[in-house]
N, C-alpha and C. Protein backbone atom coordinates (compact mmCIF):
# COMPACT_ATOMS: atom_id res chain seq x y z
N UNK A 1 17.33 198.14 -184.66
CA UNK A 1 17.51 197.50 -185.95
C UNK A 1 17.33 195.99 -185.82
N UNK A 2 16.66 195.58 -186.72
CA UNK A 2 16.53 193.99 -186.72
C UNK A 2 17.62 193.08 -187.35
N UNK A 3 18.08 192.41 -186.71
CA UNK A 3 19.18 191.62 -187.35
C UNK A 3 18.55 190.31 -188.41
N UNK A 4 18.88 190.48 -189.25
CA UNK A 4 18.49 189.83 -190.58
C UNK A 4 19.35 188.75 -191.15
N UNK A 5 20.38 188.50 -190.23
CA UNK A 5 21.09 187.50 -190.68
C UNK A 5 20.58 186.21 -190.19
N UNK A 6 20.64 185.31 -190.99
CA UNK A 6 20.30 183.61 -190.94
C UNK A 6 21.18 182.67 -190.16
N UNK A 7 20.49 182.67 -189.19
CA UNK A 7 21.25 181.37 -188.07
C UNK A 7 21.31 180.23 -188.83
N UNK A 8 22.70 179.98 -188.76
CA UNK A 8 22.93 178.57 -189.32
C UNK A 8 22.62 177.45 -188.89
N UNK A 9 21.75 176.11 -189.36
CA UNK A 9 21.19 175.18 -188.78
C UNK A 9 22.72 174.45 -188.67
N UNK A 10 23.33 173.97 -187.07
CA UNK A 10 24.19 173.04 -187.03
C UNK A 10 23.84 171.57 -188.36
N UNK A 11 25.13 170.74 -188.73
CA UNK A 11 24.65 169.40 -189.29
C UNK A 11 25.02 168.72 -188.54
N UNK A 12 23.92 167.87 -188.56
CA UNK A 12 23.52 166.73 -187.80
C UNK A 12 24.00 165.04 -188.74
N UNK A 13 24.53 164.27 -188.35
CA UNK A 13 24.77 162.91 -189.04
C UNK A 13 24.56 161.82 -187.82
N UNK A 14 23.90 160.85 -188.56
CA UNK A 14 23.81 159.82 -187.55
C UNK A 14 24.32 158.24 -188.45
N UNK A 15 25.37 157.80 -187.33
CA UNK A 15 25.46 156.61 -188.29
C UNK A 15 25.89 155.44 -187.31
N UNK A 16 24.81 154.23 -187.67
CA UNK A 16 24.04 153.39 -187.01
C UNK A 16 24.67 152.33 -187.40
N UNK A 17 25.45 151.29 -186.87
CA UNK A 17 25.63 149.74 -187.23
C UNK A 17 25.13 148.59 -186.80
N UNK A 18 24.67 147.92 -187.47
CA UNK A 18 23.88 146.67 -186.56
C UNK A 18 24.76 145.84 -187.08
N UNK A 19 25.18 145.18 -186.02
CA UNK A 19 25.93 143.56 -186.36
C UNK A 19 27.23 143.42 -186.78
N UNK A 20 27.51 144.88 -187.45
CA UNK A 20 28.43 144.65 -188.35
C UNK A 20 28.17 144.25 -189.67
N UNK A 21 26.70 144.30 -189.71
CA UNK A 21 26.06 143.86 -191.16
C UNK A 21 25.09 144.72 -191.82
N UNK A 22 24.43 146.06 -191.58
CA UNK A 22 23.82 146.88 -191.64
C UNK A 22 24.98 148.41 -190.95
N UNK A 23 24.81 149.01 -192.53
CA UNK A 23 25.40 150.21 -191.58
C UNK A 23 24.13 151.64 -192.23
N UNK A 24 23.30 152.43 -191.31
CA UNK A 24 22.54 153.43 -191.97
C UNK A 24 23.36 154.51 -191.62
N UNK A 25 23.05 155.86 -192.54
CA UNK A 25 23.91 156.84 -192.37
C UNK A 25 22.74 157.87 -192.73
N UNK A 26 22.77 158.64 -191.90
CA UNK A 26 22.05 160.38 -192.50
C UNK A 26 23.22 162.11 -192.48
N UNK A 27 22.70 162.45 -193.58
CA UNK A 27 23.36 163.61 -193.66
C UNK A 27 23.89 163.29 -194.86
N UNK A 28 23.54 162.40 -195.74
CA UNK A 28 24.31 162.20 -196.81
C UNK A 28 23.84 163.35 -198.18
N UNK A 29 25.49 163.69 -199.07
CA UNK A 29 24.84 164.55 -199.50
C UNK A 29 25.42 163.81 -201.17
N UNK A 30 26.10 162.95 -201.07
CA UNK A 30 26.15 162.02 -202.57
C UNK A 30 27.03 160.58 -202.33
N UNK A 31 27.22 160.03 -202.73
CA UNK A 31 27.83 158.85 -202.86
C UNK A 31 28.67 159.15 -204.20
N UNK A 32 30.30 159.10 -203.71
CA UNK A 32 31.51 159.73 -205.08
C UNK A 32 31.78 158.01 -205.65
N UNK A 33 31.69 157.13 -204.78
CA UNK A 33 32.46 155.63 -205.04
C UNK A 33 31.85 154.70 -204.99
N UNK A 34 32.15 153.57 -204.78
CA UNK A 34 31.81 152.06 -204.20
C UNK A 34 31.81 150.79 -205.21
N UNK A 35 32.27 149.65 -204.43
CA UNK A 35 32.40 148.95 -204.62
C UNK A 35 32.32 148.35 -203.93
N UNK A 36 32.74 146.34 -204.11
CA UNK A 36 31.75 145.35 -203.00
C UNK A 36 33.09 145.64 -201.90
N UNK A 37 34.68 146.54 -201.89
CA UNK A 37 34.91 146.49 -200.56
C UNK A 37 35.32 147.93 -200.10
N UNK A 38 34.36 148.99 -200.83
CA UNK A 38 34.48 150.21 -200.32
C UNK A 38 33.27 151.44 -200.77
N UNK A 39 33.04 151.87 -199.92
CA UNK A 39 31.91 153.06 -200.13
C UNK A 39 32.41 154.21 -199.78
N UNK A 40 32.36 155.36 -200.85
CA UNK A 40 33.43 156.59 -200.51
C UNK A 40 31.66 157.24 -200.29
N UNK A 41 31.41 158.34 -198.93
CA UNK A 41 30.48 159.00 -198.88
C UNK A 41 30.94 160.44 -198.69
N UNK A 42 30.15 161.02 -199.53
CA UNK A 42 30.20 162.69 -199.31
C UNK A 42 28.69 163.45 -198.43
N UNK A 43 29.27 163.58 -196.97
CA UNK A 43 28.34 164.27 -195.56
C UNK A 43 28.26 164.95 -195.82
N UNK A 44 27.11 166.01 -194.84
CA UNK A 44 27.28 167.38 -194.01
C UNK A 44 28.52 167.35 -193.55
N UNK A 45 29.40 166.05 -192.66
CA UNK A 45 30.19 166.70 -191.89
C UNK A 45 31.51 166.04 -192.53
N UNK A 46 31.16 165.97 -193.64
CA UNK A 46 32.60 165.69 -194.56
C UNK A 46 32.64 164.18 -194.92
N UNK A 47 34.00 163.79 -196.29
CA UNK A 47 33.87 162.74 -196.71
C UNK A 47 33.99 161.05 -195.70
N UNK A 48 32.73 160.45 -195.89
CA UNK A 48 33.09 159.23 -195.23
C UNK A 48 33.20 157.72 -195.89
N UNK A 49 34.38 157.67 -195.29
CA UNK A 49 34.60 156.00 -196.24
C UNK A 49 34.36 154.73 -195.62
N UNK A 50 33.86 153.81 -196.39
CA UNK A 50 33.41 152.84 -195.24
C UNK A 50 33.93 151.53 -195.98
N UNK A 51 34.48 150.60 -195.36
CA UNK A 51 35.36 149.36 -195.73
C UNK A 51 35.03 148.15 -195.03
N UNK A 52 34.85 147.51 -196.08
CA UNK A 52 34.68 146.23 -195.75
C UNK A 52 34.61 145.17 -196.69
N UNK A 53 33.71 143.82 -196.87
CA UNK A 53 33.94 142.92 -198.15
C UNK A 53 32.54 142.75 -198.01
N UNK A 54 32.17 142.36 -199.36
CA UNK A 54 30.49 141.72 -199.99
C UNK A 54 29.45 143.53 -199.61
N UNK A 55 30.02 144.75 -199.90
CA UNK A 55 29.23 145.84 -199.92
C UNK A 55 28.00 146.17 -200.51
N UNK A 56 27.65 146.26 -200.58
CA UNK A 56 26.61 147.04 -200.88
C UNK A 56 25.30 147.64 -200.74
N UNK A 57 25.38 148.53 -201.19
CA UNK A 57 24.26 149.67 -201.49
C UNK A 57 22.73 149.40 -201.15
N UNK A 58 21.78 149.15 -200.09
CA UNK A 58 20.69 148.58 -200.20
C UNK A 58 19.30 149.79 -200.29
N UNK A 59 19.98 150.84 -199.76
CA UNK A 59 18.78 151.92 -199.73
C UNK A 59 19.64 153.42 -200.14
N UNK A 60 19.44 154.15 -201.10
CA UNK A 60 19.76 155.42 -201.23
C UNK A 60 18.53 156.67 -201.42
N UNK A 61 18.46 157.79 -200.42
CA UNK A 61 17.18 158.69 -200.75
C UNK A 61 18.38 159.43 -200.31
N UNK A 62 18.72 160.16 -201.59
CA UNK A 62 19.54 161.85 -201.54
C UNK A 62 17.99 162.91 -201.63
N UNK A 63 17.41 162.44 -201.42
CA UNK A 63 15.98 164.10 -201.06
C UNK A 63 16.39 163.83 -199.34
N UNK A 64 15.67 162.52 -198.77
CA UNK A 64 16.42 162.59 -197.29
C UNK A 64 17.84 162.12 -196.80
N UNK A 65 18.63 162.19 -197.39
CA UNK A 65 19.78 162.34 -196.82
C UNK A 65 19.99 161.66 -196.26
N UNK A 66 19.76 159.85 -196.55
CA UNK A 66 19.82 158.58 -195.88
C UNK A 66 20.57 157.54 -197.24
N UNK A 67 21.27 156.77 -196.41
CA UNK A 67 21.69 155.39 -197.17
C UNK A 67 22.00 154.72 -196.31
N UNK A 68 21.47 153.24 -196.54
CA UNK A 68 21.58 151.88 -196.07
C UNK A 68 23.00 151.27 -196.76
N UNK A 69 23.95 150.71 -195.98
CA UNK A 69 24.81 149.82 -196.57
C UNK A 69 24.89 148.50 -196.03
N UNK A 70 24.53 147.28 -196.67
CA UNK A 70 24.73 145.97 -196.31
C UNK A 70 25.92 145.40 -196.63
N UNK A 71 26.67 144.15 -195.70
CA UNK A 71 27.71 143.39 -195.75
C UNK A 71 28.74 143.44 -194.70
N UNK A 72 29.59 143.16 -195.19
CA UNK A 72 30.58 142.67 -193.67
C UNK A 72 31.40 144.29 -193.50
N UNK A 73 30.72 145.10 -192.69
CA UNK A 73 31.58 145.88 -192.45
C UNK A 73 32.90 145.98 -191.47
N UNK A 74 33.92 146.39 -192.00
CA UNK A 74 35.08 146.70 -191.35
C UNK A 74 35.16 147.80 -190.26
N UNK A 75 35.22 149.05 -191.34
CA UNK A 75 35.91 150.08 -190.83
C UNK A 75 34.79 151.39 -191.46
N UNK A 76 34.90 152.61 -190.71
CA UNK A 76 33.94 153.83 -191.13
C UNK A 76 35.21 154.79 -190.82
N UNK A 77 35.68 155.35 -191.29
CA UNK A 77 36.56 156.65 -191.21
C UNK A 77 36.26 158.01 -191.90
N UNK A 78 36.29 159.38 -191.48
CA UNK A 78 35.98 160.53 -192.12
C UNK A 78 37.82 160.87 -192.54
N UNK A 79 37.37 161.37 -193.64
CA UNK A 79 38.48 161.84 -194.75
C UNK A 79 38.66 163.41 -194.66
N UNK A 80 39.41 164.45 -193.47
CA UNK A 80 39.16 165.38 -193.36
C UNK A 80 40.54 166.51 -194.44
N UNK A 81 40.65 165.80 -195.00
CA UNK A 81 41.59 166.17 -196.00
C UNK A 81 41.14 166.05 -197.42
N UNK A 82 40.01 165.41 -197.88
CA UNK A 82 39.41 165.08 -199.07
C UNK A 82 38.19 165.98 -198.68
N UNK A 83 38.20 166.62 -200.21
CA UNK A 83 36.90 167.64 -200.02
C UNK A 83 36.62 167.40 -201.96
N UNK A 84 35.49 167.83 -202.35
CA UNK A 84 35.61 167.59 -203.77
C UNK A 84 36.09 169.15 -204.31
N UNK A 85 36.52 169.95 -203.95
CA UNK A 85 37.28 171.28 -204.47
C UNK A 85 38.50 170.89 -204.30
N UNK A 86 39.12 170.05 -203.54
CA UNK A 86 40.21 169.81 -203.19
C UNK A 86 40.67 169.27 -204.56
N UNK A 87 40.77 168.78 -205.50
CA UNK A 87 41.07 168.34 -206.59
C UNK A 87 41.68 167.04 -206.68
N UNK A 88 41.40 166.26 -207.63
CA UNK A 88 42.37 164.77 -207.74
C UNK A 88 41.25 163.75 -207.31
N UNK A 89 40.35 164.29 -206.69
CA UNK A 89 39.17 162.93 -206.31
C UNK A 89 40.14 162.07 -205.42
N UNK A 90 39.11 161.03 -204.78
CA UNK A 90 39.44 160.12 -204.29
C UNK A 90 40.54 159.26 -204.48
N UNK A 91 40.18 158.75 -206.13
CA UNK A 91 41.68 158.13 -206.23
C UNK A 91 42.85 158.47 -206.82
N UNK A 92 42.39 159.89 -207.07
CA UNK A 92 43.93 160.58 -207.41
C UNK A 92 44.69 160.81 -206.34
N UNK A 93 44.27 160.99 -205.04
CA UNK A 93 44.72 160.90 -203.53
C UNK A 93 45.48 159.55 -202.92
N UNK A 94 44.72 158.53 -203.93
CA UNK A 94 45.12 156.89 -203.12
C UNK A 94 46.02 156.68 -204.13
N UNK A 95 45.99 157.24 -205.45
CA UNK A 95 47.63 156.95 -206.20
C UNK A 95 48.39 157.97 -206.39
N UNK A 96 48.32 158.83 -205.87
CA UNK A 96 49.33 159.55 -205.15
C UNK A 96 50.64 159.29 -205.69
């Protein structure tokens, strides 16, 4: 018998900082937030938030699954408790 089930392609994310002033990211599958001192991202491998001051947005292609973020980055953390089924969004979580 031939097995007919579909091997799951692992996800793959790559996320690149130069300087502290360039941050690229792949695997992206939307952008929920942002502002000039926070970018909420929704991965393949779950939500990532990225912090810092003067943000923003310089390249977005959701067909390839890339975004550029310029400015003084801080901090990149995954949110493994925030999912968007999870309910309340982002900042129903931060006002809590």
């Amino acid at each position: 018998m031939a097995d007919e089930r579909k091997i799951a392609r692992p996800k793959t994310q790559n996320l690149v900082i130069e300087n502290r002033e360039k941050l690229s990211i792949t695997g992206v599958i939307d952008v929920d937030s942002f502002n000039d001192e926070c970018v909420v991202v929704d991965t393949e491998l779950g939500i990532l938030i990225i912090r810092g001051n003067d943000l923003h947005i310089s390249k977005l292609n959701l067909e390839n699954a890339e975004l550029d973020i310029e400015g003084d980055i801080v901090s990149c953390e995954y949110d493994d408790k925030q999912s968007k089924s999870g309910g309340g969004g982002f900042f129903g979580k931060l006002f809590k």
